[in-house]
Protein backbone atom coordinates (compact mmCIF):
# COMPACT_ATOMS: atom_id res chain seq x y z
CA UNK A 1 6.97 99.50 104.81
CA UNK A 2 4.91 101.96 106.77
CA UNK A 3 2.78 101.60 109.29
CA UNK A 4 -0.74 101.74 107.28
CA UNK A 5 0.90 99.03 105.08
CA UNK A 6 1.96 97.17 108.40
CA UNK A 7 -1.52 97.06 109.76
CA UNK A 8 -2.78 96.11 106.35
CA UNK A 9 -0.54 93.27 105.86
CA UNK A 10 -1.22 92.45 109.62
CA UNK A 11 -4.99 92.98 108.70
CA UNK A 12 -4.67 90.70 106.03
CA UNK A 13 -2.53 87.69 107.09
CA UNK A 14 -5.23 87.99 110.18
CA UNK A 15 -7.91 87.67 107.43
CA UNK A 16 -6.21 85.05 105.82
CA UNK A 17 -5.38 83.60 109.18
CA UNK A 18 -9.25 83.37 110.18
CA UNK A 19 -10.18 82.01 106.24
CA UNK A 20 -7.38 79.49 107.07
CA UNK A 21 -9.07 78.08 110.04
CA UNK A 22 -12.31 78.55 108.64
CA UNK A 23 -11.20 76.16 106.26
CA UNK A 24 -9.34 73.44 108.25
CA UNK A 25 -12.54 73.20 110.64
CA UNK A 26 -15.03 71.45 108.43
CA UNK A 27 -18.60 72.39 108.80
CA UNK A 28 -21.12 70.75 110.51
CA UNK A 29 -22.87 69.49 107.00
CA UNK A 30 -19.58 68.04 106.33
CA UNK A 31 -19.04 66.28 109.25
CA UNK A 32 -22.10 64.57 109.43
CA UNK A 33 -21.65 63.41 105.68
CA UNK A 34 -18.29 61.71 106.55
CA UNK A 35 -19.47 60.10 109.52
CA UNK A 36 -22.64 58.36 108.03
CA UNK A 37 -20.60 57.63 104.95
CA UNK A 38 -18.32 55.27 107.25
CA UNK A 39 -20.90 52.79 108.66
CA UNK A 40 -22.44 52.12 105.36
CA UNK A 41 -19.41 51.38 103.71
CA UNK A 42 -18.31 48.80 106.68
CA UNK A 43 -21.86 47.90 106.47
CA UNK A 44 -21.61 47.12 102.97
CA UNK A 45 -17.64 45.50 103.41
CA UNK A 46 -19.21 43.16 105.83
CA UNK A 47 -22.04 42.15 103.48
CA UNK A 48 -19.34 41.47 100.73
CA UNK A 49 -17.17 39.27 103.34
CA UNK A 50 -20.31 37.68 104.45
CA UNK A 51 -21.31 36.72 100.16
CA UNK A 52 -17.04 35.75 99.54
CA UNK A 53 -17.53 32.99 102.27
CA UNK A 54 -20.47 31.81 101.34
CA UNK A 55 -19.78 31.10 97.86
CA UNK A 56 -16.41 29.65 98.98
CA UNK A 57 -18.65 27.48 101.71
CA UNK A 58 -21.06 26.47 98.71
CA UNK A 59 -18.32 25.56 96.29
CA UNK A 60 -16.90 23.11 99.19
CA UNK A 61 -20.01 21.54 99.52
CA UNK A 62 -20.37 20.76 95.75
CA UNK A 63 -17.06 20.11 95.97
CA UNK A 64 -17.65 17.14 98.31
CA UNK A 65 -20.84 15.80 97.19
CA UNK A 66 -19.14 15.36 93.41
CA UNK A 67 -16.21 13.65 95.32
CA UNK A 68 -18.74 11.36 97.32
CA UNK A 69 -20.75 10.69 93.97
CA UNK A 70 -17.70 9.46 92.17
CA UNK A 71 -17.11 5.71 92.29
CA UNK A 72 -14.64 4.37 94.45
CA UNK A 73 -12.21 1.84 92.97
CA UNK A 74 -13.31 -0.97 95.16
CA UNK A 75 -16.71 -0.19 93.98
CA UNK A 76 -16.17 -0.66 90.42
CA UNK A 77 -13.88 -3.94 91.17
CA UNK A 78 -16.95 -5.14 92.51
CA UNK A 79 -18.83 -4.50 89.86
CA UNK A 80 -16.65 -6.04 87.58
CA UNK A 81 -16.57 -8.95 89.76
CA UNK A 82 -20.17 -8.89 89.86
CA UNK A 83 -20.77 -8.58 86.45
CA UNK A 84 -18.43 -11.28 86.02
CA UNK A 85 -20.00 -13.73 88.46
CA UNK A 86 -23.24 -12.79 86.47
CA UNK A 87 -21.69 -14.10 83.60
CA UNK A 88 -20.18 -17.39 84.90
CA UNK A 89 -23.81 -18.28 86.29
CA UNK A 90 -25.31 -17.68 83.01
CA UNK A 91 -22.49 -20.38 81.63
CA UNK A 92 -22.68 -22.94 84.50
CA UNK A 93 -24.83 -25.57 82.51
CA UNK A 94 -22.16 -25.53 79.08
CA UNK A 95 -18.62 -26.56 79.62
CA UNK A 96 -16.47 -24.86 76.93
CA UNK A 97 -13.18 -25.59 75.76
CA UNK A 98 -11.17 -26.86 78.50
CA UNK A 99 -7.37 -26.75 78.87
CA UNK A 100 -5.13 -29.07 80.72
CA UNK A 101 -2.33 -28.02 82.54
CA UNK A 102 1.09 -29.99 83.18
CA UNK A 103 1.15 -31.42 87.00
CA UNK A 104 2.15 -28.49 89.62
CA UNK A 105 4.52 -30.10 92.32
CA UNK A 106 5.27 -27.37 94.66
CA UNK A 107 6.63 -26.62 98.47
CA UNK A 108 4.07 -25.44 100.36
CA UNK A 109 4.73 -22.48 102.50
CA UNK A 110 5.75 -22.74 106.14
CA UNK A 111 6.42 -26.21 105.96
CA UNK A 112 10.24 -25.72 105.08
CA UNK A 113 9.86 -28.82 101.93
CA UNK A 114 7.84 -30.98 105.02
CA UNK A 115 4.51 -30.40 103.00
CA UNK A 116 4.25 -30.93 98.97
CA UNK A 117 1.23 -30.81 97.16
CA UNK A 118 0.42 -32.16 93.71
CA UNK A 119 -2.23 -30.36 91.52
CA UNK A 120 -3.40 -31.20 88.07
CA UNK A 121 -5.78 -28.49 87.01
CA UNK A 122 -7.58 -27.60 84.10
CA UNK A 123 -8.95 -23.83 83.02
CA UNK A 124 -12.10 -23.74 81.13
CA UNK A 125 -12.23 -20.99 78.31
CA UNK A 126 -14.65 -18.80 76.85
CA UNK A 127 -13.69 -19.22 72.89
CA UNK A 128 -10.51 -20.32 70.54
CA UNK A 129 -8.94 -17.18 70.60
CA UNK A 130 -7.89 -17.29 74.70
CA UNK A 131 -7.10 -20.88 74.21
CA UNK A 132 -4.34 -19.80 71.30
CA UNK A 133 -3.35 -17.22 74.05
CA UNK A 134 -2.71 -19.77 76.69
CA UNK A 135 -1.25 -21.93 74.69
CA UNK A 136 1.58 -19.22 73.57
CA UNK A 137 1.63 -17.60 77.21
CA UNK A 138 1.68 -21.37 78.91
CA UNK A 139 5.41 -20.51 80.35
CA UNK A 140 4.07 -17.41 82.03
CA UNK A 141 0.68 -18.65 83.63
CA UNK A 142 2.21 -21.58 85.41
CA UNK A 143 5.33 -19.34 86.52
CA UNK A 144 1.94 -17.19 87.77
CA UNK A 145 0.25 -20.67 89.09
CA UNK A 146 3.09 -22.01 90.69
CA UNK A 147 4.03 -18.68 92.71
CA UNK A 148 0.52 -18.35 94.27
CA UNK A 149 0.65 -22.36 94.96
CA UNK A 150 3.81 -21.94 96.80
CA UNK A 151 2.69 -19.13 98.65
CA UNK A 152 -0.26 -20.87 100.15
CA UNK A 153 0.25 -23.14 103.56
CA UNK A 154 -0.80 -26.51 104.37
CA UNK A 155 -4.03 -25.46 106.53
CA UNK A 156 -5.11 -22.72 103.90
CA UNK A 157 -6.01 -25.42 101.06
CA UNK A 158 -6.54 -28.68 103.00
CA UNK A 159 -10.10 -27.71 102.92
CA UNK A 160 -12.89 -26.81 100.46
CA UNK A 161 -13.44 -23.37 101.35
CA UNK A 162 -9.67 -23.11 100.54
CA UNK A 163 -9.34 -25.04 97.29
CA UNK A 164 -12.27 -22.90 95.98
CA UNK A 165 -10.33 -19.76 97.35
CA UNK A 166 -7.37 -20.92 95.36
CA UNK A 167 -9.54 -21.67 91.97
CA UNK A 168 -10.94 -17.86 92.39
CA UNK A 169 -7.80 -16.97 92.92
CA UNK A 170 -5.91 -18.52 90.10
CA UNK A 171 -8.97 -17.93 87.36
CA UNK A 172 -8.81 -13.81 88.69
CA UNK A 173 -4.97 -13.63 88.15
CA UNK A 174 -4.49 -15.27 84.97
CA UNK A 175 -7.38 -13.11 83.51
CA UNK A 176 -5.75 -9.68 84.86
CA UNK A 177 -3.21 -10.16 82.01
CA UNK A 178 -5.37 -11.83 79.44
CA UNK A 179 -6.46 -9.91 76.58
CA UNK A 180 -8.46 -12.20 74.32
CA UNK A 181 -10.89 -13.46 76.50
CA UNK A 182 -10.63 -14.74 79.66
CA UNK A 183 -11.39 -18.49 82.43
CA UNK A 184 -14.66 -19.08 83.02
CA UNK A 185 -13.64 -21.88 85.54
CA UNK A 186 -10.76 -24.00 87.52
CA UNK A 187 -11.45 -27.24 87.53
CA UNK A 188 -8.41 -29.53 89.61
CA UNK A 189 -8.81 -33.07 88.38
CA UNK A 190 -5.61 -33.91 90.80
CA UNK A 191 -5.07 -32.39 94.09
CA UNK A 192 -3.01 -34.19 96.65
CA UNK A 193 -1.39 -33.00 99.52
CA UNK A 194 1.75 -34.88 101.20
């Protein structure tokens, strides 16, 4: 290489050198662009954060007033009771078919065999077709009967708020598990406590 190409080349890288730097400083157009480009994209990221958690706050909130408008399950046991209640009043003046129940001679509890009471009791039906229940199911209600007896002390059915706890107690048991109608009514016609 001579020395014209020499200063040439030189010439040129220093051309190239200078188009080089030309290009890795942006111009001022540019620089402004970039610059206003980046707060109105945050601007518009923090407007799309802002609308993701408020739908997600909204759906929680609908979320919670379904769950609150849902019935509870003691609601709709007292509504069944209720509607049962309802039913029993409407029934109070006619006695339907009534069936007696052998004598129940149990322990009563806490009394370790000091305290024995002696029930006679009779469950009032609503039609013939849960009185040929009982009758086939007799074993199992007064296994039932004779459990919740025994379980009850001295004190909690030598009154009348207790024996008519114990009759609401005994006519809601034995209709859990009935399926062809169900007790309108306990009636004890022997209750004696020793």
């Amino acid at each position: 290489m001579n020395a014209n190409d020499l200063l040439t080349y030189y010439a040129q890288g220093g051309i190239l050198a200078d188009q080089k730097a030309a290009a890795a400083e942006p111009s001022a157009e540019k620089v402004v662009e970039v610059k206003s480009q980046k707060p109105i994209l945050f601007i518009i990221l923090s407007i799309i954060n802002m609308l993701v958690v408020a739908g997600v706050g909204v759906m929680l909130h609908l979320n919670r007033q379904k769950e609150a408008a849902k019935p509870s399950i003691e609601d709709v046991i007292e509504g069944e009771h209720k509607a049962q209640k309802e039913d029993d009043s409407k029934d109070d003046q006619f006695i339907g078919q009534v069936i007696p129940m052998e004598t129940f001679l149990v322990n009563l509890a806490g009394s370790r065999g000091g305290k024995l009471g002696k029930i006679n009791m009779e469950l009032e039906v609503d039609g013939p077709k849960v009185q040929e229940e009982i009758e086939k199911r007799k074993p199992q209600i007064r296994d039932i009967i004779i459990t919740l007896l025994s379980s009850k002390s001295y004190e909690q059915v030598s009154f009348k708020e207790g024996k008519d706890s114990l009759r609401e107690e005994v006519k809601d048991t034995v209709n859990s598990f009935l399926t062809k109608g169900h007790i309108k009514r306990v009636f004890f016609t022997e209750f004696i406590l020793n």
